[in-house]
N, C-alpha and C. Protein backbone atom coordinates (compact mmCIF):
# COMPACT_ATOMS: atom_id res chain seq x y z
N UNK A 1 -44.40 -7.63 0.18
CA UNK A 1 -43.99 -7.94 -1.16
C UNK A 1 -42.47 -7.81 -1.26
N UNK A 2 -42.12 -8.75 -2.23
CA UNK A 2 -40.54 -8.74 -2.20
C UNK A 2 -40.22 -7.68 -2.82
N UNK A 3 -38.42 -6.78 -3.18
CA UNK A 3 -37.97 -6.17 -3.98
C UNK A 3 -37.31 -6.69 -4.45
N UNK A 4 -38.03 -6.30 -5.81
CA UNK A 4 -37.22 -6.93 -7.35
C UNK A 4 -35.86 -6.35 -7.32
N UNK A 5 -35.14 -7.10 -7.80
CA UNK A 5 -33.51 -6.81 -7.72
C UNK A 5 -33.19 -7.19 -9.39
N UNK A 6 -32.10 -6.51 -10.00
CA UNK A 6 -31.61 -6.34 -11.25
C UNK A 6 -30.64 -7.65 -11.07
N UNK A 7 -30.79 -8.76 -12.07
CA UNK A 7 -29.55 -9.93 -10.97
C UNK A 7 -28.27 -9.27 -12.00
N UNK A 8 -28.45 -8.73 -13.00
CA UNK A 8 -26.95 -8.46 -13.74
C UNK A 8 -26.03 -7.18 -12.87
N UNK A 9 -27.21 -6.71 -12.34
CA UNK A 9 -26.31 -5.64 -11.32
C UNK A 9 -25.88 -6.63 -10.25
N UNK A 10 -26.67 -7.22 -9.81
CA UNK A 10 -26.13 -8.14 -8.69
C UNK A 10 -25.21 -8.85 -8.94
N UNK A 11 -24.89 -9.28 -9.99
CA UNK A 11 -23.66 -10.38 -10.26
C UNK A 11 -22.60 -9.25 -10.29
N UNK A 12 -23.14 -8.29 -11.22
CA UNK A 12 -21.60 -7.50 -11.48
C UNK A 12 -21.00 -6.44 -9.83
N UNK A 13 -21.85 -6.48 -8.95
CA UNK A 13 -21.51 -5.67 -7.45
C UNK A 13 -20.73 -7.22 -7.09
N UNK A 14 -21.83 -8.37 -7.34
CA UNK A 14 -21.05 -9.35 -6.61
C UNK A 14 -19.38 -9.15 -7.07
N UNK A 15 -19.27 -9.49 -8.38
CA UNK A 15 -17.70 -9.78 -8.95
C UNK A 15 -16.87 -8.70 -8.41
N UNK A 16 -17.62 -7.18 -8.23
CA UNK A 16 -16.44 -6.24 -8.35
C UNK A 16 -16.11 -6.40 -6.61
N UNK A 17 -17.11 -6.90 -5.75
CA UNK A 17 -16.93 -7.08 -4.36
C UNK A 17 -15.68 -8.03 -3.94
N UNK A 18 -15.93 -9.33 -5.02
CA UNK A 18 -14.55 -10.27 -4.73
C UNK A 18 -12.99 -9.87 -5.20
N UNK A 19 -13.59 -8.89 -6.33
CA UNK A 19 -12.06 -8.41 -7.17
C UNK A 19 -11.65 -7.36 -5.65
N UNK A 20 -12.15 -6.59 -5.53
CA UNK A 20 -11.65 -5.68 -4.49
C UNK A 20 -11.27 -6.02 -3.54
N UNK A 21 -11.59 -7.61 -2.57
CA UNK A 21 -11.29 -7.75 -1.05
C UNK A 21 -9.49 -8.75 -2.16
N UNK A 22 -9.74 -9.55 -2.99
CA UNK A 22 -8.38 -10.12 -3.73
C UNK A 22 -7.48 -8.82 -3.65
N UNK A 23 -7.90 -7.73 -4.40
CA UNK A 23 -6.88 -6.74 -4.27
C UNK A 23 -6.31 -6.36 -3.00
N UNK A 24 -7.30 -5.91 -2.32
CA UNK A 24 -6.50 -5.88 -0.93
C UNK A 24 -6.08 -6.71 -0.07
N UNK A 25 -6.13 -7.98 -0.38
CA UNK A 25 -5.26 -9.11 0.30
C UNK A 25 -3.82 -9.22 -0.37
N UNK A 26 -4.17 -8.56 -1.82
CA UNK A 26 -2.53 -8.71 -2.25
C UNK A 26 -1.51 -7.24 -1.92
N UNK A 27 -2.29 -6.30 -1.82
CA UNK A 27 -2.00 -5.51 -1.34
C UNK A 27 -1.16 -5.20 0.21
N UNK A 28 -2.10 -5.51 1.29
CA UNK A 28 -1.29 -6.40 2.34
C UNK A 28 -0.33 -7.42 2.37
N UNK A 29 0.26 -8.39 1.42
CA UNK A 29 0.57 -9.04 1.10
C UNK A 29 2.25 -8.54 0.48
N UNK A 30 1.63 -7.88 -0.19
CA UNK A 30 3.37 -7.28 -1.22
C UNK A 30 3.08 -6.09 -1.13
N UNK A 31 2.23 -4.97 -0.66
CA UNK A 31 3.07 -3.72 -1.55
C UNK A 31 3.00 -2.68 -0.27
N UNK A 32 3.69 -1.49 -0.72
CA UNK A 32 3.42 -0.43 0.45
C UNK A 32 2.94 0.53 -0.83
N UNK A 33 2.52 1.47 -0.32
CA UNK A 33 2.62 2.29 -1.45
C UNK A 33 3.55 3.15 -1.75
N UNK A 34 3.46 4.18 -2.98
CA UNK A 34 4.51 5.28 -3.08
C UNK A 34 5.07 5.93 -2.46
N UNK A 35 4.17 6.42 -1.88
CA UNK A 35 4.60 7.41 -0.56
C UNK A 35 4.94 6.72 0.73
N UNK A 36 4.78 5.77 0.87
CA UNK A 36 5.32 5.30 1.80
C UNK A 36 7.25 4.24 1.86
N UNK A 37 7.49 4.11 0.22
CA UNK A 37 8.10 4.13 0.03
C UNK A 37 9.25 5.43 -0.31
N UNK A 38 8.97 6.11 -0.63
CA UNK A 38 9.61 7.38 -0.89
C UNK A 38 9.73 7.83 0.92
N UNK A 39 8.92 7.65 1.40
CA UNK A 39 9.70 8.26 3.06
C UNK A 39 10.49 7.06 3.26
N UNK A 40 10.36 5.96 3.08
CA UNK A 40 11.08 5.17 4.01
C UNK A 40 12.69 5.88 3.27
N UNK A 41 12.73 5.88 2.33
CA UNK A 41 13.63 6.16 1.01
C UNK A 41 14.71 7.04 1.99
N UNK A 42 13.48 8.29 2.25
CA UNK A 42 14.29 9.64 2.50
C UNK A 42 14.22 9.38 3.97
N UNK A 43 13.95 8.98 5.11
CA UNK A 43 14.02 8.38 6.20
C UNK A 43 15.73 7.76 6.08
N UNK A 44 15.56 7.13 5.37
CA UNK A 44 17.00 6.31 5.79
C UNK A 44 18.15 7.14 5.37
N UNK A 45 17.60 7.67 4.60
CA UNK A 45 19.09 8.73 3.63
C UNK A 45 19.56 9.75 4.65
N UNK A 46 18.27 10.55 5.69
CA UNK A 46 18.45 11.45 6.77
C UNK A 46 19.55 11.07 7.36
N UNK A 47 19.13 9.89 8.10
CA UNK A 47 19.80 9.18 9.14
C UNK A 47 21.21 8.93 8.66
N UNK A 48 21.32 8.32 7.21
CA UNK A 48 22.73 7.84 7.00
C UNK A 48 23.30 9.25 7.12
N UNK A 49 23.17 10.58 6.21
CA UNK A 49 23.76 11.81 6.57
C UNK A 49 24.04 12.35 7.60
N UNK A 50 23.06 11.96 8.52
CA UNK A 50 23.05 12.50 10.30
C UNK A 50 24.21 11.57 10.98
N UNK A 51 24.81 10.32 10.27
CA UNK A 51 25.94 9.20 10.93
C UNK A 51 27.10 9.59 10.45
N UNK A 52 27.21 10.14 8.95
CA UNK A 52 28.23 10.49 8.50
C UNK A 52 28.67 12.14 8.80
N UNK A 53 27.97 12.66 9.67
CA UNK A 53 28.18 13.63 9.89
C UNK A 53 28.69 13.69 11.37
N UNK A 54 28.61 12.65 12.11
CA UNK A 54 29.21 12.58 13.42
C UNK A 54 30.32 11.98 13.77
N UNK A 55 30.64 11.18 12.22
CA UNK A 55 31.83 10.80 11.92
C UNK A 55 33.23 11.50 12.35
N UNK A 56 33.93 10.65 13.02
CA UNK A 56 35.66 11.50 13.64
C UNK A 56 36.58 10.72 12.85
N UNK A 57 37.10 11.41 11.97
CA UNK A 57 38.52 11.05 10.85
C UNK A 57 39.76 10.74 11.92
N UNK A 58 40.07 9.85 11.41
CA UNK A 58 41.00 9.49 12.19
C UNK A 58 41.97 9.32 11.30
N UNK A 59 43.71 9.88 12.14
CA UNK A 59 44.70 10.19 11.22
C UNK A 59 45.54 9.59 10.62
């Protein structure tokens, strides 16, 4: 015997299934997240301090 299935649940798993793989294609697409922005942030700021600090003044 078959199992009866709810189709309004089924439509609405279907929709939230397509909204979610869209999100993460745009996601891949454009974004990094917070935290991964905030290191790159402080990543580069290290480094620039660590260049300006090996810096020789010249007279």
């Amino acid at each position: 015997m078959a199992e009866i299935i709810n189709l309004r649940q089924a439509r609405k798993a279907a929709a939230r299934k397509a909204d979610r793989s869209g999100g993460d294609a745009a996601a891949l697409k454009f974004g990094r997240t917070k935290a991964q922005k905030l290191l790159e942030t402080a990543n580069s700021a290290k480094a620039k301090a660590e260049l300006d600090a090996k810096k020789r003044e010249t007279p």
